[in-house]
Protein backbone atom coordinates (compact mmCIF):
# COMPACT_ATOMS: atom_id res chain seq x y z
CA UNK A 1 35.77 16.28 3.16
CA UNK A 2 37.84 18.23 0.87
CA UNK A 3 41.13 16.57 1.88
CA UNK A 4 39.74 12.92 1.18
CA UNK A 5 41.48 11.56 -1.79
CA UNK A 6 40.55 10.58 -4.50
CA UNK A 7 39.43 6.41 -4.52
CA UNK A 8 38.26 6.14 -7.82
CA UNK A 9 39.36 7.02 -11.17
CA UNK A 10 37.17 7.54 -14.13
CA UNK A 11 38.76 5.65 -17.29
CA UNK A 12 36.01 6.50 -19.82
CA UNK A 13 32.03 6.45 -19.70
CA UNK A 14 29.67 5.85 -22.14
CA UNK A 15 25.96 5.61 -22.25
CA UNK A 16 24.41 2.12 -22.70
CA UNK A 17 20.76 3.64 -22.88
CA UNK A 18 18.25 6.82 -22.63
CA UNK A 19 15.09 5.57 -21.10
CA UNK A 20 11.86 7.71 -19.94
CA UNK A 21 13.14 8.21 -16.19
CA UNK A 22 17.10 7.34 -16.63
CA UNK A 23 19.76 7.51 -18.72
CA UNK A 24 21.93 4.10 -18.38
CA UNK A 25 26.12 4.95 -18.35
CA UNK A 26 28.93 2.22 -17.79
CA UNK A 27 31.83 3.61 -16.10
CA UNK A 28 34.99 2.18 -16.32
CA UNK A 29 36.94 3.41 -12.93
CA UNK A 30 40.06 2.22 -11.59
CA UNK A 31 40.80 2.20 -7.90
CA UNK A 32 43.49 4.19 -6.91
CA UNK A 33 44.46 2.28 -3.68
CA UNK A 34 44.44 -1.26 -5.64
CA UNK A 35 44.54 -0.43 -8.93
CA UNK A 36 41.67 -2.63 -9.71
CA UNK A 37 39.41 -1.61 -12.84
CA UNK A 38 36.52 -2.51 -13.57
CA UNK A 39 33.02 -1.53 -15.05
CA UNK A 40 30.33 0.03 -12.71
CA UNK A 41 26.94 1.12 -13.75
CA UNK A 42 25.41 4.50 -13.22
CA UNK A 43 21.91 5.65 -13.51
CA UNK A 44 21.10 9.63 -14.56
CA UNK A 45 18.28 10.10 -12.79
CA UNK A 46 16.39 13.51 -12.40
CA UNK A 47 15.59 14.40 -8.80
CA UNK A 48 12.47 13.95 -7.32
CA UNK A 49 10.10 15.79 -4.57
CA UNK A 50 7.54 14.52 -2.11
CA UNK A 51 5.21 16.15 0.16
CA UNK A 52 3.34 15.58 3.47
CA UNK A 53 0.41 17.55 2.79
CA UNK A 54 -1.94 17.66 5.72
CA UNK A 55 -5.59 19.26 5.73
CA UNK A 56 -7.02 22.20 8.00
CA UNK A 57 -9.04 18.56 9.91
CA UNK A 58 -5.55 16.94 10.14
CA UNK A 59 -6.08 14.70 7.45
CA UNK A 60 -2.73 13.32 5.28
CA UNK A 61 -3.23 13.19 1.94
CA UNK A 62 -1.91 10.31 -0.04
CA UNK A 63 -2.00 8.32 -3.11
CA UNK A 64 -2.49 4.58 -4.07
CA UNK A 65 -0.61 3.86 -7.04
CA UNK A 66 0.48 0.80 -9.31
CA UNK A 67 4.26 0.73 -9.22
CA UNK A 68 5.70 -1.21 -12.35
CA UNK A 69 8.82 -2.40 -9.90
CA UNK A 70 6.65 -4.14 -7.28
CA UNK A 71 4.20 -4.93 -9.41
CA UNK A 72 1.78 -4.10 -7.06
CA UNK A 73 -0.47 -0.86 -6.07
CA UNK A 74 1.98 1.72 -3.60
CA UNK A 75 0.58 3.96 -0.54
CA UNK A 76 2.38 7.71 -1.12
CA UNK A 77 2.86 10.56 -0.35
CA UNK A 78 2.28 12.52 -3.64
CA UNK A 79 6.06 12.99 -5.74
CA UNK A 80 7.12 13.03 -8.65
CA UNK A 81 10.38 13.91 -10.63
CA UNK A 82 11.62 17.82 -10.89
CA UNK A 83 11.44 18.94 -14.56
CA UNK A 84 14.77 20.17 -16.04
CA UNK A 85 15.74 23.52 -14.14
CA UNK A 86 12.41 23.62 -11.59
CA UNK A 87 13.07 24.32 -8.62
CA UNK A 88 11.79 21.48 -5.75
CA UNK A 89 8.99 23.73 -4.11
CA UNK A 90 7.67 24.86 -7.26
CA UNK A 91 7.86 20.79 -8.24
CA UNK A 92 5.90 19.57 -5.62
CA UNK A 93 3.69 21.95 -5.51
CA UNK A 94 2.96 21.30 -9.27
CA UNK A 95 3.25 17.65 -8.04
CA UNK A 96 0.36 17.97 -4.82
CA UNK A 97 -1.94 19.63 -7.05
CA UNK A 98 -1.97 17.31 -10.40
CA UNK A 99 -1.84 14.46 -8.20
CA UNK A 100 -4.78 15.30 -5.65
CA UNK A 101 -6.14 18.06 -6.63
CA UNK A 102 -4.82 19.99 -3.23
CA UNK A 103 -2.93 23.41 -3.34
CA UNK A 104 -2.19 25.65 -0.84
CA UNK A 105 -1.09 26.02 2.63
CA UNK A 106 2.11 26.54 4.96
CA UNK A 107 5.01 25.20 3.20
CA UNK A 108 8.47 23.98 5.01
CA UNK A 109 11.62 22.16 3.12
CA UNK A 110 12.25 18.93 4.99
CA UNK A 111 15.89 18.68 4.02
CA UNK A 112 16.28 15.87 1.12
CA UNK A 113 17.97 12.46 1.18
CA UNK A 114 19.99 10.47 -1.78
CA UNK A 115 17.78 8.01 -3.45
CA UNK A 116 20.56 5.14 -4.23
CA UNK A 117 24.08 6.06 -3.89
CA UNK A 118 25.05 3.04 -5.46
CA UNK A 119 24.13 3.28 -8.57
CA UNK A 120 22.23 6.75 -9.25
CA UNK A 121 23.10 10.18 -9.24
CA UNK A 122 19.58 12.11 -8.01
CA UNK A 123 17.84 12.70 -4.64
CA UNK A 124 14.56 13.57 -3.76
CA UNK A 125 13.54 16.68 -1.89
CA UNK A 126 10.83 16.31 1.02
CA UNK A 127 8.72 19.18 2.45
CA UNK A 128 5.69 19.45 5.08
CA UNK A 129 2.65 21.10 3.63
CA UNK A 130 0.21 22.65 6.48
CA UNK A 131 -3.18 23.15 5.75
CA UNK A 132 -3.57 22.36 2.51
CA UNK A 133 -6.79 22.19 0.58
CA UNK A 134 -9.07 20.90 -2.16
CA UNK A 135 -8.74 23.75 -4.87
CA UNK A 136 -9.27 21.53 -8.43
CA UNK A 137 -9.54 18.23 -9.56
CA UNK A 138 -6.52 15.95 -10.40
CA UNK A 139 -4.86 15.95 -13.83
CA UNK A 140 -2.88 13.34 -14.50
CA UNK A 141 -0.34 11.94 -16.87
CA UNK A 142 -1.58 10.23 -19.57
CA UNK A 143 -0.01 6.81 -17.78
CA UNK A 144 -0.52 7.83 -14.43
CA UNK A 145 -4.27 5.88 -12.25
CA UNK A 146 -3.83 7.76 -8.72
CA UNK A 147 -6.33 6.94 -6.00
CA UNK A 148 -6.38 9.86 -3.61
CA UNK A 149 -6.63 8.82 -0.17
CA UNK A 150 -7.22 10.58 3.31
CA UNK A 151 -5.89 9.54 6.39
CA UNK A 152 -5.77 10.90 10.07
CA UNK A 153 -2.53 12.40 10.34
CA UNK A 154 -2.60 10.76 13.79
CA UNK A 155 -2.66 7.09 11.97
CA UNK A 156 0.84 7.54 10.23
CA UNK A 157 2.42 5.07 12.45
CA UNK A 158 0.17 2.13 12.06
CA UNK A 159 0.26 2.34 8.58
CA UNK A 160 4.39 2.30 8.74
CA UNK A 161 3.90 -0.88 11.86
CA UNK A 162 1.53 -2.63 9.61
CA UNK A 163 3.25 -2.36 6.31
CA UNK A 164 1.12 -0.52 4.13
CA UNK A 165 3.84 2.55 4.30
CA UNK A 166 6.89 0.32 3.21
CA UNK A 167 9.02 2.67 1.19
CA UNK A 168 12.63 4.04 2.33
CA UNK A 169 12.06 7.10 0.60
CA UNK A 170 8.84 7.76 2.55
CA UNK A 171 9.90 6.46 5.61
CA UNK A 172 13.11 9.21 5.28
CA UNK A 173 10.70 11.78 4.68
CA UNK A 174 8.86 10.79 8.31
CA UNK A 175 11.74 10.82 9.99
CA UNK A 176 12.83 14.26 8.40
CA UNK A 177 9.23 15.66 9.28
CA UNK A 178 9.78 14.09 13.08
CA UNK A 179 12.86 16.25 13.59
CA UNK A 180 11.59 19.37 12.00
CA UNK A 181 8.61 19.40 14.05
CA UNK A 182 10.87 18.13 17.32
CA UNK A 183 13.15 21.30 16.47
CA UNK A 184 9.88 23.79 17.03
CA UNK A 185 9.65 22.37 20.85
């Protein structure tokens, strides 16, 4: 793609807001085909991690959470964002074991996926944990209420068919896991 040109121009930027998980920037860009300008808005977001983590007995382990967005209680996989210079295995590792409690096992990268080209600038990185198992208890973030919750690895499906895995992000992270473990056959 290094021959594209360039579509957009960037006029000036400044930052509207710095919130816990974002910073908020207004670009002003001006198309180079039309010449059209205009203000767009771009979130600084850091990137994020998520694991399938699946026990010796082929359980998945997940989390229940209250999301703020939906309003609502979330079903998982455990993630969370990377801190500034981690790198994404050490992240979700860290992530696995404050969230559940579960450490160990085979680890593979997954590949990652962009969270919302539209408006942010992060993605999140996904990776298969084999074998994992209980080695301490959770410790969460002071504003964090995670249910852990165990689930036959087999069931995975049902839970996407009958809604109660409803997330892009996780359902990327399935389909990445699906063609990593259709490449070992």
């Amino acid at each position: 793609m290094e021959n594209e040109k360039q579509r957009w121009q960037l006029l000036k930027s400044r930052k509207q807001g710095d919130y816990r998980v974002f910073q908020l920037n207004i670009h002003t860009m001006r198309s180079t085909r039309s010449g059209v300008e205009g203000d767009y808005v771009a979130l600084d977001c850091p990137s994020a991690c998520n694991v399938i983590a699946v026990t010796e007995d082929q359980q998945v382990v997940m989390v229940r959470q209250y999301r703020f967005g939906l309003g609502q209680d979330t079903l998982e996989f455990p993630a969370g964002m990377l801190d500034p210079q981690e790198e994404p295995l050490r992240a979700a590792q860290r992530e696995l074991l404050e969230e559940t409690g579960f450490g160990g096992g085979e680890w593979v990268y997954l590949g990652y996926q962009v969270i919302n080209a539209a408006i942010q600038n992060n993605v999140i990185h996904s990776f298969y944990a084999g074998d994992v198992r209980l080695v301490d208890a959770q410790k969460l973030d002071h504003d964090e209420d995670i249910d852990v919750m165990l689930y036959p690895f087999e069931e995975l499906r049902a839970l996407i068919a009958n809604g109660q895995i409803d997330q892009a992000i996780m359902l990327s992270t399935i389909f990445r896991y699906e063609m990593w473990r259709n490449s070992l056959s």
